[in-house]
C-alpha atoms as a PDB file:
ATOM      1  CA  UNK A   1       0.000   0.000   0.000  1.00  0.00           C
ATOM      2  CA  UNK A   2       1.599   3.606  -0.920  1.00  0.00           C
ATOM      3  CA  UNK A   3       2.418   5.913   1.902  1.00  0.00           C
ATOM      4  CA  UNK A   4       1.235   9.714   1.063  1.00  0.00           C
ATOM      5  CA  UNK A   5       3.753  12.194  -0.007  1.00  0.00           C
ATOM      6  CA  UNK A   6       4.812  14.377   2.817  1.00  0.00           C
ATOM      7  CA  UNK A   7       7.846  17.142   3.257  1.00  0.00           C
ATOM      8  CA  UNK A   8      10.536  17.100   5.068  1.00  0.00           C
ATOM      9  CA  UNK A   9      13.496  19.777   6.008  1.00  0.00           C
ATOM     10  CA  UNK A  10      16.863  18.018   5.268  1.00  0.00           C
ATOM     11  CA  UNK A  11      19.841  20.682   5.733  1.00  0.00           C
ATOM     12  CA  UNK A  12      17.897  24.099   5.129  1.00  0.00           C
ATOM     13  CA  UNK A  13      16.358  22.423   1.961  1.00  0.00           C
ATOM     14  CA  UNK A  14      13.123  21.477   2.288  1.00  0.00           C
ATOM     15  CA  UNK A  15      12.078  18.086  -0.299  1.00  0.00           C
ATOM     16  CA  UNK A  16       9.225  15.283  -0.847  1.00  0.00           C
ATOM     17  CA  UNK A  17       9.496  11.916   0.214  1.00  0.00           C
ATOM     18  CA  UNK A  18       7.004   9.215  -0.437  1.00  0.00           C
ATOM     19  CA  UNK A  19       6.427   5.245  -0.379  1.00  0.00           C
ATOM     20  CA  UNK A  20       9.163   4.577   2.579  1.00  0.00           C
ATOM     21  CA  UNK A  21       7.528   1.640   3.104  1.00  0.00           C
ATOM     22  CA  UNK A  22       8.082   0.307   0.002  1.00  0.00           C
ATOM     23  CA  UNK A  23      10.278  -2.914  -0.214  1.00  0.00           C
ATOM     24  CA  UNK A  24      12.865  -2.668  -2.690  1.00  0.00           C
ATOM     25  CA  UNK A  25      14.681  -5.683  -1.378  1.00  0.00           C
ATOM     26  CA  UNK A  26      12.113  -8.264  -0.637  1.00  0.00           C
ATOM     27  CA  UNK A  27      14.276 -11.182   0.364  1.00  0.00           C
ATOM     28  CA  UNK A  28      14.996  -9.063   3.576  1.00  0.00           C
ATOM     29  CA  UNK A  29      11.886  -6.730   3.716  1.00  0.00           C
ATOM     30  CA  UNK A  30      14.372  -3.628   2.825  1.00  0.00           C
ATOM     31  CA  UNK A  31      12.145  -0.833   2.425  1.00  0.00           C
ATOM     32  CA  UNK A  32      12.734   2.870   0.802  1.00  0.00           C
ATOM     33  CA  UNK A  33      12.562   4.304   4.163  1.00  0.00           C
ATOM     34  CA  UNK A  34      15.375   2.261   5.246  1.00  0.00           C
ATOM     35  CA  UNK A  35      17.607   3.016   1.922  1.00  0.00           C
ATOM     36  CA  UNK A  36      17.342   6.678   2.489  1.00  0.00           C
ATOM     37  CA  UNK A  37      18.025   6.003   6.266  1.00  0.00           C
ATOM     38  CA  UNK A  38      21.040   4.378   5.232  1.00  0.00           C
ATOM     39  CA  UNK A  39      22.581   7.173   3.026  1.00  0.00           C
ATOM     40  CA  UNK A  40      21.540   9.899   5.482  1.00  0.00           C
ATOM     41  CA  UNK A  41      23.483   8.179   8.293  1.00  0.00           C
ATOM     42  CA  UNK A  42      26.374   7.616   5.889  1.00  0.00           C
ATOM     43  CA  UNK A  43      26.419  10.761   4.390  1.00  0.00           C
ATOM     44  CA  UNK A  44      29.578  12.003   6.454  1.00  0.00           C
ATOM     45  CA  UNK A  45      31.880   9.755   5.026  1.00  0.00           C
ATOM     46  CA  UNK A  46      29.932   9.724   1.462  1.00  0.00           C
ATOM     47  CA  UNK A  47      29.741  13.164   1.088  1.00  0.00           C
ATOM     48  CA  UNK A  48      33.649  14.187   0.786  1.00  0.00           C
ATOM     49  CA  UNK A  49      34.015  11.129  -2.064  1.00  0.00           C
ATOM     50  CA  UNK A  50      31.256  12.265  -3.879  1.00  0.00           C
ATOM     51  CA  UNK A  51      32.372  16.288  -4.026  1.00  0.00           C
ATOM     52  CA  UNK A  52      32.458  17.521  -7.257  1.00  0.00           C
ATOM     53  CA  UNK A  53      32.002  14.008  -8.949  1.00  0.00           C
ATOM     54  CA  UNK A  54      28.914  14.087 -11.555  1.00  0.00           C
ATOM     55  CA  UNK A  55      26.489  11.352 -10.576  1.00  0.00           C
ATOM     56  CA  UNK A  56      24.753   8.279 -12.844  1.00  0.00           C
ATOM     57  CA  UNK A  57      22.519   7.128 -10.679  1.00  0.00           C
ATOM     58  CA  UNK A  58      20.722   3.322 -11.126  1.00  0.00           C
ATOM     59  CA  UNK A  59      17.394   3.826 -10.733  1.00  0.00           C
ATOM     60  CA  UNK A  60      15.176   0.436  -9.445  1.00  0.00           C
ATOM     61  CA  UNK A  61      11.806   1.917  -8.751  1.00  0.00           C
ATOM     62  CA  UNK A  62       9.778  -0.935  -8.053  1.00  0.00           C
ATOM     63  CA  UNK A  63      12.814  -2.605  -6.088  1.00  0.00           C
ATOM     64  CA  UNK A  64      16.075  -5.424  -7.228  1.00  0.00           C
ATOM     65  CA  UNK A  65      14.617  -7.697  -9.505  1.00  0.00           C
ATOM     66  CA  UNK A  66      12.036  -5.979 -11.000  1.00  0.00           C
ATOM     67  CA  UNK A  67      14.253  -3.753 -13.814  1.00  0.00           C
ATOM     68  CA  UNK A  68      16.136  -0.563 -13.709  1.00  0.00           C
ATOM     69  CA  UNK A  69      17.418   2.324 -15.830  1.00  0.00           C
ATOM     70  CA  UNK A  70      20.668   4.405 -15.139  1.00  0.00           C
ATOM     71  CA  UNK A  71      19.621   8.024 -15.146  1.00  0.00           C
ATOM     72  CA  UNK A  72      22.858  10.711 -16.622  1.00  0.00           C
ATOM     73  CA  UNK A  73      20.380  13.509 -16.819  1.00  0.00           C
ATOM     74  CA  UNK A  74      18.992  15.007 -13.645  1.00  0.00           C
ATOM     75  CA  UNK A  75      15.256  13.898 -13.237  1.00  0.00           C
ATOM     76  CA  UNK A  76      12.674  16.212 -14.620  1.00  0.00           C
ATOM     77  CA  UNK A  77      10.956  17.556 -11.647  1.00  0.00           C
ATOM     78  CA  UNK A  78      14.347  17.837  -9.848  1.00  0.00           C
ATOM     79  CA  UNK A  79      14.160  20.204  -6.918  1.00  0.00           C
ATOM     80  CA  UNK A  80      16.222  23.454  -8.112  1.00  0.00           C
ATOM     81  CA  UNK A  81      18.425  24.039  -4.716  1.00  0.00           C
ATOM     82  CA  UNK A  82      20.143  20.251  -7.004  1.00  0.00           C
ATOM     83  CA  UNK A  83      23.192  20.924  -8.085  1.00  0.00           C
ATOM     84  CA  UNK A  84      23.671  20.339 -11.529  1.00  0.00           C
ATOM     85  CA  UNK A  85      26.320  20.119 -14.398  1.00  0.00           C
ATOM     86  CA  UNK A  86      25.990  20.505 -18.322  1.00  0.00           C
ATOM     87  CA  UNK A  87      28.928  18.185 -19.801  1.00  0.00           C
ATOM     88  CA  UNK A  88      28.931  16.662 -23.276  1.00  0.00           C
ATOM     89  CA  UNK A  89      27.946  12.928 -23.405  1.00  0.00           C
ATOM     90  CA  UNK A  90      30.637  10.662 -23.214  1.00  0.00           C
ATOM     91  CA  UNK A  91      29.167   8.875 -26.327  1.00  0.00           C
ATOM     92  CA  UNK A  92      28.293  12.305 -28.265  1.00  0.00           C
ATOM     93  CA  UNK A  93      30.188  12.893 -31.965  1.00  0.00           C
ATOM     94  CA  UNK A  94      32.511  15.840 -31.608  1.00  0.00           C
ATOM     95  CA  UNK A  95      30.232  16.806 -28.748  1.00  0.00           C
ATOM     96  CA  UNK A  96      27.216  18.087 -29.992  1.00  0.00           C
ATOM     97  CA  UNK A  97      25.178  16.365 -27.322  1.00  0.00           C
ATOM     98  CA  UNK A  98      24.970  17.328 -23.546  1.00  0.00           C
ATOM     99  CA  UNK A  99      24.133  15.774 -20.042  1.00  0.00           C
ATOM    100  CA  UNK A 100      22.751  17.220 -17.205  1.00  0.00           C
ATOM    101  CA  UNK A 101      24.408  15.433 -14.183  1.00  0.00           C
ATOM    102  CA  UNK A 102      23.730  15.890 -10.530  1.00  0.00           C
ATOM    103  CA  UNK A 103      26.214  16.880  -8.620  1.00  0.00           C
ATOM    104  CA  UNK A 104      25.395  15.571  -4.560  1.00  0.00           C
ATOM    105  CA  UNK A 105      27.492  17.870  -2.341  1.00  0.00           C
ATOM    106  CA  UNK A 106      25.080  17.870   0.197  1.00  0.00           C
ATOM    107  CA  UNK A 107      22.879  15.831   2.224  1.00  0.00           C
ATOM    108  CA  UNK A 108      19.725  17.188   0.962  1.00  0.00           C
ATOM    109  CA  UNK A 109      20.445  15.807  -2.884  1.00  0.00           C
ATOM    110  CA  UNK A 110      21.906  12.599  -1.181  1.00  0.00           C
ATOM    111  CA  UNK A 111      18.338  12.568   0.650  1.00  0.00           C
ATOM    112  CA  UNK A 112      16.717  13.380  -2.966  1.00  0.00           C
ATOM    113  CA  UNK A 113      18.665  10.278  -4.725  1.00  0.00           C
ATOM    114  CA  UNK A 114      17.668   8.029  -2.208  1.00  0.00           C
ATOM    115  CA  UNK A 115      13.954   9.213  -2.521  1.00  0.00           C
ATOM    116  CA  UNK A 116      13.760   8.736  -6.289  1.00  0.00           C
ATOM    117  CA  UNK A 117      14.970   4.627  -5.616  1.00  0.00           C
ATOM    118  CA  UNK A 118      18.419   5.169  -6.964  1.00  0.00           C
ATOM    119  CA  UNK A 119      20.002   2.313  -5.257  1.00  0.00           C
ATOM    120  CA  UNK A 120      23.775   2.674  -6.608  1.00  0.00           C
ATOM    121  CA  UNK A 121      25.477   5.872  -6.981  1.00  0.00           C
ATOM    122  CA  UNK A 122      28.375   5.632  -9.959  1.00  0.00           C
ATOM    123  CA  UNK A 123      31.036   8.500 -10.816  1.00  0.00           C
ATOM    124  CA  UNK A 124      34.132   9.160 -12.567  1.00  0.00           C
ATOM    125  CA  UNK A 125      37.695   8.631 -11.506  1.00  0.00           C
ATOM    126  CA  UNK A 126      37.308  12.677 -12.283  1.00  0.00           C
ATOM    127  CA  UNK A 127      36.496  15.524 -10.352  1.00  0.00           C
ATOM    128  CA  UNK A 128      35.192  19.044 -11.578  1.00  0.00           C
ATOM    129  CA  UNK A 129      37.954  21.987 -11.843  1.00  0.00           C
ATOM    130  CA  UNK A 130      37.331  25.502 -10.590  1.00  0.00           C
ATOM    131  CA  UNK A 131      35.575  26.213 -14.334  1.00  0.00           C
ATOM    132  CA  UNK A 132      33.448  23.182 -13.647  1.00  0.00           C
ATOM    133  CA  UNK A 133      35.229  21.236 -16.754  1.00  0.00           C
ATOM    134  CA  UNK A 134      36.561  18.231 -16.008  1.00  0.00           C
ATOM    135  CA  UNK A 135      39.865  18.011 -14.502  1.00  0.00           C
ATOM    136  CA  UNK A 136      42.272  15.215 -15.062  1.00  0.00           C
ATOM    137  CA  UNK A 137      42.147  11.958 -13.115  1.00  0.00           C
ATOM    138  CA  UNK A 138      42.754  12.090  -9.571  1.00  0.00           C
ATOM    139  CA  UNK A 139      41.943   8.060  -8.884  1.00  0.00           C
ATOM    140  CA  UNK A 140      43.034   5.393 -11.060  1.00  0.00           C
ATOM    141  CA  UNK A 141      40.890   2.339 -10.240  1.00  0.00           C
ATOM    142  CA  UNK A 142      41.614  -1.393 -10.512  1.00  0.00           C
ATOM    143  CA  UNK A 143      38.494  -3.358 -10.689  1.00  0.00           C
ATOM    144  CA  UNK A 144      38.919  -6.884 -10.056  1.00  0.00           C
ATOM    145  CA  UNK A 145      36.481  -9.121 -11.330  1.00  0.00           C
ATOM    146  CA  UNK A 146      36.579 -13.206 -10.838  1.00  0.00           C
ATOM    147  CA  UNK A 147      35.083 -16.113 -13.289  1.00  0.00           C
ATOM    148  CA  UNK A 148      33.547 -18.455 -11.775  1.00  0.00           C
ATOM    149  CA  UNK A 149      34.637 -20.894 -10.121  1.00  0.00           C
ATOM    150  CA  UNK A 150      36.967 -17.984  -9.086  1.00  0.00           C
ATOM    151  CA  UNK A 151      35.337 -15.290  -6.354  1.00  0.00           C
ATOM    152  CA  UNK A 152      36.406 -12.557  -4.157  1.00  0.00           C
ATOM    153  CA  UNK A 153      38.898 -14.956  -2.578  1.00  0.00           C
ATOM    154  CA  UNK A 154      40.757 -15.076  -5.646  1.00  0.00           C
ATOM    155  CA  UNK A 155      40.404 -11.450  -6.381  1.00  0.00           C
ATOM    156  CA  UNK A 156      42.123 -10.865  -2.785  1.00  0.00           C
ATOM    157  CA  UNK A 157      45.727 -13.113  -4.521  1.00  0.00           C
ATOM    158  CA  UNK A 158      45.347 -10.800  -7.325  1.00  0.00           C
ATOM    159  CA  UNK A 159      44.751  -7.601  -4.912  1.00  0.00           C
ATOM    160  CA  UNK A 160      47.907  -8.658  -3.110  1.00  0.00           C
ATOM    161  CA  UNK A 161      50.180  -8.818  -6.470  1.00  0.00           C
ATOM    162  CA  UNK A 162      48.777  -5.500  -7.915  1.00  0.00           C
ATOM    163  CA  UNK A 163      49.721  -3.938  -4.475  1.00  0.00           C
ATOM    164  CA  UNK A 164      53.623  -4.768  -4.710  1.00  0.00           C
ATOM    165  CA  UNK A 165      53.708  -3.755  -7.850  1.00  0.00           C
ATOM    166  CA  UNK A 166      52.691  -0.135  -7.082  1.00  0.00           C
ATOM    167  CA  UNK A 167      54.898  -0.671  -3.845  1.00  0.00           C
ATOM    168  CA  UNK A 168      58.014  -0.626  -6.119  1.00  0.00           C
ATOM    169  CA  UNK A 169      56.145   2.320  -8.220  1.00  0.00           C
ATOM    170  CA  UNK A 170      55.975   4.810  -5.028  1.00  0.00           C
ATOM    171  CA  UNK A 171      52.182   4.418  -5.214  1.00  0.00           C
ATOM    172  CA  UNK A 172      49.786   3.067  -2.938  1.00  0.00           C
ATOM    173  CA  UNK A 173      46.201   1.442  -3.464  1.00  0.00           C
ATOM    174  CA  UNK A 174      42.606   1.632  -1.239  1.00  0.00           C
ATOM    175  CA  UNK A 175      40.602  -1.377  -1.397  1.00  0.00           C
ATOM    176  CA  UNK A 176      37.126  -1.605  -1.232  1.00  0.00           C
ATOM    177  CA  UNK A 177      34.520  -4.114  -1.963  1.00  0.00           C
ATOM    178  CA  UNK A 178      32.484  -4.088  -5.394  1.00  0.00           C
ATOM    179  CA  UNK A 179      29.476  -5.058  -2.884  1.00  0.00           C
ATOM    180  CA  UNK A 180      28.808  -7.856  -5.560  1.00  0.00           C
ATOM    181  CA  UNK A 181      31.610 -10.255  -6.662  1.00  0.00           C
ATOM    182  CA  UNK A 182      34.449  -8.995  -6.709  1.00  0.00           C
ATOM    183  CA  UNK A 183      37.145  -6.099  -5.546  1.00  0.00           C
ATOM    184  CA  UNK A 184      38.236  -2.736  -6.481  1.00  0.00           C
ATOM    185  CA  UNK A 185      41.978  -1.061  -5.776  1.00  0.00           C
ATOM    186  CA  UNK A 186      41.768   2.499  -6.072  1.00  0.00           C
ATOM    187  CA  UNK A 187      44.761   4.345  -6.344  1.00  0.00           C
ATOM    188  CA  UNK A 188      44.855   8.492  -5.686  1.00  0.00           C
ATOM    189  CA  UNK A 189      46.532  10.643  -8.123  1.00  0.00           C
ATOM    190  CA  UNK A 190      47.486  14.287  -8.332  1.00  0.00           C
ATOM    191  CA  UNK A 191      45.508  15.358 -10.868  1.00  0.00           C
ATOM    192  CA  UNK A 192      48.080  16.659 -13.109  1.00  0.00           C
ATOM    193  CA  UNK A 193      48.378  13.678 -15.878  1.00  0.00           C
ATOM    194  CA  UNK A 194      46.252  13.203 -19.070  1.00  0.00           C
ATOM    195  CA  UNK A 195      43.858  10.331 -19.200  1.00  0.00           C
ATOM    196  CA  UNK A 196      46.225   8.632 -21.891  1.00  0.00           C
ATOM    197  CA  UNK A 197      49.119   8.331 -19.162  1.00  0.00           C
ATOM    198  CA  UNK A 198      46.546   6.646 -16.715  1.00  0.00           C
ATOM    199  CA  UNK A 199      44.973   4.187 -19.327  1.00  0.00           C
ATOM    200  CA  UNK A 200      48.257   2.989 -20.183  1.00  0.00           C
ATOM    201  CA  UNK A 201      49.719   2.103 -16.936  1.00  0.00           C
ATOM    202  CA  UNK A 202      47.032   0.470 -15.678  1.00  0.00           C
ATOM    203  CA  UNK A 203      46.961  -1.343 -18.725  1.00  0.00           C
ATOM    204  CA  UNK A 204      49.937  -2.286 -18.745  1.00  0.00           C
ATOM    205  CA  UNK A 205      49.860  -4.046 -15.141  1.00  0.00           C
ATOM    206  CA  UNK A 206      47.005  -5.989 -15.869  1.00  0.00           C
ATOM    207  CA  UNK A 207      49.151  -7.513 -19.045  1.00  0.00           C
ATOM    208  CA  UNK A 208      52.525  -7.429 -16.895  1.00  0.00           C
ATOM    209  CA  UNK A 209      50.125  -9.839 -14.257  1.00  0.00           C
ATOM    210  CA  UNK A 210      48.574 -11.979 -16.893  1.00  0.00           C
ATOM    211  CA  UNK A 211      52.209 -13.037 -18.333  1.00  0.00           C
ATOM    212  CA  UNK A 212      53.499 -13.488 -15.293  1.00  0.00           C
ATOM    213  CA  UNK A 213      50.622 -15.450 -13.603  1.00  0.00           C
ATOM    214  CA  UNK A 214      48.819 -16.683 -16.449  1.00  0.00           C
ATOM    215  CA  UNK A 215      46.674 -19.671 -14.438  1.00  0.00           C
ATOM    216  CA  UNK A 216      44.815 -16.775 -12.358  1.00  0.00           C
ATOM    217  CA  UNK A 217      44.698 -13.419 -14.014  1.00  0.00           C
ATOM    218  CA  UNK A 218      43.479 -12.432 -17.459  1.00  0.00           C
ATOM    219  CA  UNK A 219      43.320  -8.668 -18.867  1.00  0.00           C
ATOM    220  CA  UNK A 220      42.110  -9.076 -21.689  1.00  0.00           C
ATOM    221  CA  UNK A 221      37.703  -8.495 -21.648  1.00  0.00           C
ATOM    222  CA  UNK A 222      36.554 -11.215 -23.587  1.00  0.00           C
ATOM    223  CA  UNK A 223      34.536 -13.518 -21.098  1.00  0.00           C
ATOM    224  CA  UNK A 224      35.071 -16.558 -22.686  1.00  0.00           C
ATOM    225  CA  UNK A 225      38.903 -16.372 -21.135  1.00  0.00           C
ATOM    226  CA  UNK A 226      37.806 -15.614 -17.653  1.00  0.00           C
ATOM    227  CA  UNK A 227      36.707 -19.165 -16.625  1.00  0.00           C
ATOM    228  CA  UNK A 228      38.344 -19.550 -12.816  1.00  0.00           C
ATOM    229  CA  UNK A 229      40.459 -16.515 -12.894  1.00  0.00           C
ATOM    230  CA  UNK A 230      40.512 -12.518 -12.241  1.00  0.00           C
ATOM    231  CA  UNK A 231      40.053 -10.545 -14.762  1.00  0.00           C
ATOM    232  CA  UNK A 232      41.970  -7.107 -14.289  1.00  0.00           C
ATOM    233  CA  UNK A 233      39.625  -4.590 -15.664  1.00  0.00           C
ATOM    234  CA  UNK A 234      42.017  -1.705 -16.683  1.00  0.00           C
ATOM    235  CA  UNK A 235      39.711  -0.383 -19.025  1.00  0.00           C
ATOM    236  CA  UNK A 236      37.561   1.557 -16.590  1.00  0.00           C
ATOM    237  CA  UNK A 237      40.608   3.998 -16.421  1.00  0.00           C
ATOM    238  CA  UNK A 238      39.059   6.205 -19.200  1.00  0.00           C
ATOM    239  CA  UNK A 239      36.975   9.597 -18.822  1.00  0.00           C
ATOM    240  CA  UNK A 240      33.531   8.305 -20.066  1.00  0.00           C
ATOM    241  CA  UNK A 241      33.720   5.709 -17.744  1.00  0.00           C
ATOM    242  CA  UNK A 242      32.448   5.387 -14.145  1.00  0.00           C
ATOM    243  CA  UNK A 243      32.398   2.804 -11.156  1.00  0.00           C
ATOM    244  CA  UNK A 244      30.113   2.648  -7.919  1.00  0.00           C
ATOM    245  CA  UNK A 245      31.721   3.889  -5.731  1.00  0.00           C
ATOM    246  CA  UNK A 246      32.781   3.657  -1.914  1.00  0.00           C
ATOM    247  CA  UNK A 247      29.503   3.306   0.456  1.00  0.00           C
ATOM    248  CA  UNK A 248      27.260   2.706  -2.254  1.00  0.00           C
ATOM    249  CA  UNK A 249      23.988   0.506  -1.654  1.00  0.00           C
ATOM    250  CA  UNK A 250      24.165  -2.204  -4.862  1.00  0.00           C
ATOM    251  CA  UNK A 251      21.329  -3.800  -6.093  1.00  0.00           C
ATOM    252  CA  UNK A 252      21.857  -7.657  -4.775  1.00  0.00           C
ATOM    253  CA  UNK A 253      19.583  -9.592  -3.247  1.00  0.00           C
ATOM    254  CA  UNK A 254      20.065  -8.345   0.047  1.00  0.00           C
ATOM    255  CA  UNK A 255      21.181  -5.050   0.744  1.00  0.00           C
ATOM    256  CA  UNK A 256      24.921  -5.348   0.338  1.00  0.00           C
ATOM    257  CA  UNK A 257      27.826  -1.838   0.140  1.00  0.00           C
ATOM    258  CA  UNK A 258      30.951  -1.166  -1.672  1.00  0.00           C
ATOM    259  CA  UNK A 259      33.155  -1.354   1.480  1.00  0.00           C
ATOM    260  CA  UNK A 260      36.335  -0.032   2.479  1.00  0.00           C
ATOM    261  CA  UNK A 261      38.486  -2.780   3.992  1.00  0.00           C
ATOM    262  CA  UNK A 262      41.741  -3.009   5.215  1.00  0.00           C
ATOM    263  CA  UNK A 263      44.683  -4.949   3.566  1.00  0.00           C
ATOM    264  CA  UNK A 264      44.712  -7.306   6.433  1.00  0.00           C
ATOM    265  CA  UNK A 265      41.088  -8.335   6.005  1.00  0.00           C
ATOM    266  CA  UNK A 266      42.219  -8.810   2.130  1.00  0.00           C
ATOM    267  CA  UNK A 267      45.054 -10.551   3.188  1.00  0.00           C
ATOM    268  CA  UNK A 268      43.190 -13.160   6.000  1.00  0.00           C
ATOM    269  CA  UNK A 269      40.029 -13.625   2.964  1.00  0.00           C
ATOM    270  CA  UNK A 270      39.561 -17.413   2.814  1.00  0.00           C
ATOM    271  CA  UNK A 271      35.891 -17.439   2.384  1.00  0.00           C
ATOM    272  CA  UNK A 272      33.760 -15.299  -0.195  1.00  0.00           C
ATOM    273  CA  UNK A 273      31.472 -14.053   3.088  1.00  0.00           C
ATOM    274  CA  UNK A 274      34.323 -13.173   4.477  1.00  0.00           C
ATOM    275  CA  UNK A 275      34.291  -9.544   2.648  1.00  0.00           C
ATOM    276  CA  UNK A 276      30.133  -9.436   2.216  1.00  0.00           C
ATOM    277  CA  UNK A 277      29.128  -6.559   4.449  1.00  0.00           C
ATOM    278  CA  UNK A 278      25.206  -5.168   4.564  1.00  0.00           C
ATOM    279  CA  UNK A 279      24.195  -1.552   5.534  1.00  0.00           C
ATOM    280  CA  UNK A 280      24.104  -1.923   8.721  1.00  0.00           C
ATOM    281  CA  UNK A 281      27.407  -3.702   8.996  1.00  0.00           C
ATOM    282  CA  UNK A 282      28.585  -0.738   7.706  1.00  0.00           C
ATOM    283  CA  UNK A 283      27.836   1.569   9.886  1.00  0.00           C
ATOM    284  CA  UNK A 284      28.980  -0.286  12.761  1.00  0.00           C
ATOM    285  CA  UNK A 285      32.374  -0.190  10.713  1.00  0.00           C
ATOM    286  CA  UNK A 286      32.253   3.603  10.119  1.00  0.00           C
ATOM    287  CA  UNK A 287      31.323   3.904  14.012  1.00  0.00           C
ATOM    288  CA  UNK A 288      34.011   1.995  14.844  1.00  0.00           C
ATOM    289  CA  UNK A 289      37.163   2.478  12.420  1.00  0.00           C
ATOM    290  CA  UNK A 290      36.046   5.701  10.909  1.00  0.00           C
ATOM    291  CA  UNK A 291      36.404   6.412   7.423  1.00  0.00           C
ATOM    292  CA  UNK A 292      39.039   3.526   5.732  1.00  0.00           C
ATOM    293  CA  UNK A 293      38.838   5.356   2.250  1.00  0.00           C
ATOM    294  CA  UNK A 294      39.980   8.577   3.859  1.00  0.00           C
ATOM    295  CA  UNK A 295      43.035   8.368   2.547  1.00  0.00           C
ATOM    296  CA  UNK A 296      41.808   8.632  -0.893  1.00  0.00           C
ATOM    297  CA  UNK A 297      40.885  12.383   0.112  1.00  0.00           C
ATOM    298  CA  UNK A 298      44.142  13.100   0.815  1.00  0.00           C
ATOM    299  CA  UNK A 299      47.061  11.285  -0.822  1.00  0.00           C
ATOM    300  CA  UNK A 300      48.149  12.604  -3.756  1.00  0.00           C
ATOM    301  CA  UNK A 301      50.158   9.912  -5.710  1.00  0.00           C
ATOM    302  CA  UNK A 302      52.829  11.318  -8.834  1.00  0.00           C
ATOM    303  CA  UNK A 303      52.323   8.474 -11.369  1.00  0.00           C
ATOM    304  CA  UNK A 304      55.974   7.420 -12.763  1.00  0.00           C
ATOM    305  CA  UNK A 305      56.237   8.420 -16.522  1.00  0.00           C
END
């Protein structure tokens, strides 16, 4: 049964919010009300991640399982305290055609987001300059991804190799779950190299691992070749793309996050529930070790040339 519309005051803005009893996970009962409860008591450590980042948001508004549609343009009807960009689409011909992203700085639009059923929040490895153009990279990202029989266990080897490699490379990487199957290494940059640079020495990692270890990584995207190993997904190193990112609900069965973790809990991962964390696990996590992607939001990494 639908819940009436009513308004609420969410820092000095004042917005709509409607259906929070709506299940949008109904293997656990997860309701609407309890998604935007999530990202409001998150929003201190989401917030400073998602500054000046332009948002895709997946939309599921009748819950997981029952379709979805990633929204790049702000939603017609869109409050107009939202912050907004105008950018060209990544896929537009000499860009002709425009976006209008959202831009969540602030609780409130986080609050909005959450309203409209957008479950996972994805953004760039980019960040808007002072002319609110996009700058160059400031994360290079690592997204591990395992073939079955392979899982997050296997990712974990892989996370472990990647790391020394950027060891001896003066750089240093932040994991975090993909709060579905597998892992992601993010790795902060000063933003002071072109994409090109980036692309490249991610890529060539990934094909430096896969010679080197050919029975458990692969680089290369063709699925067909992943079949009980990792693939090393360099390719979302490139401006058009984006990736969930850290503290974002994902659209599982349950009610699962893209988690910081440490690289001892990567390093003691036996057992694929042994990096499987929920919303509320998370928050116990923030209350208790803070913010582990903080780092990220200050570390400044010079990428070798």
């Amino acid at each position: 049964m639908k819940s009436d519309p009513f308004s609420v005051r969410v820092g000095g803005h004042r917005l709509r919010v409607s259906n929070l009893d709506k299940v949008l996970y109904p293997a656990t009962g997860f309701s609407k009300g309890e998604v935007i409860d999530y990202y409001t008591r998150v929003a201190p450590v989401l917030l400073p991640h998602l500054k000046g980042r332009p948002l895709t948001l997946k939309r599921y508004p009748h819950g997981v399982g029952s379709g979805f549609f990633y929204a790049k343009n702000v939603p017609a009807g869109a409050p107009s305290w939202v912050r907004t960009v105008r950018l060209p689409s990544p896929g537009s011909s000499k860009n002709r055609d425009e976006v209008e992203y959202v831009v969540a700085d602030e609780l409130a639009t986080l609050v909005w987001t959450a309203n409209l059923a957008a479950l996972e929040l994805h953004a760039p490895m980019w960040r808007l300059d002072a002319r609110h153009r996009p700058a160059p990279p400031d994360l290079m990202v690592f997204d591990l991804d395992p073939g079955a029989p392979a899982t997050i266990v296997e990712c974990c080897r892989v996370a472990e190799l990647i790391r020394q490699v950027l060891d001896a490379d003066g750089l240093s990487a932040l994991p975090k779950t993909s709060g579905s199957k597998g892992l992601q290494l993010y790795v902060p940059l000063r933003p002071d190299r072109p994409w090109k640079d980036v692309h490249q020495y991610a890529r060539r990692l990934a094909e430096r691992l896969e010679r080197e270890h050919p029975e458990l990584v692969v680089s290369h995207m063709k699925k067909a070749l992943r079949g009980g190993k990792v693939l090393v997904d360099w390719s979302q190193n490139n401006a058009a793309k984006t990736t969930v990112v850290v503290y974002s609900l994902r659209a599982r069965e349950r009610p699962t996050v893209s988690t910081p973790v440490s690289w001892g809990e990567v390093e003691r991962c036996r057992k694929p529930d042994d990096l499987v964390f929920l919303s509320g696990d998370v928050l116990e996590r923030i209350e208790r070790q803070g913010d582990l992607f903080a780092p990220a939001l200050r570390l400044e990494h010079s990428l070798a040339a």
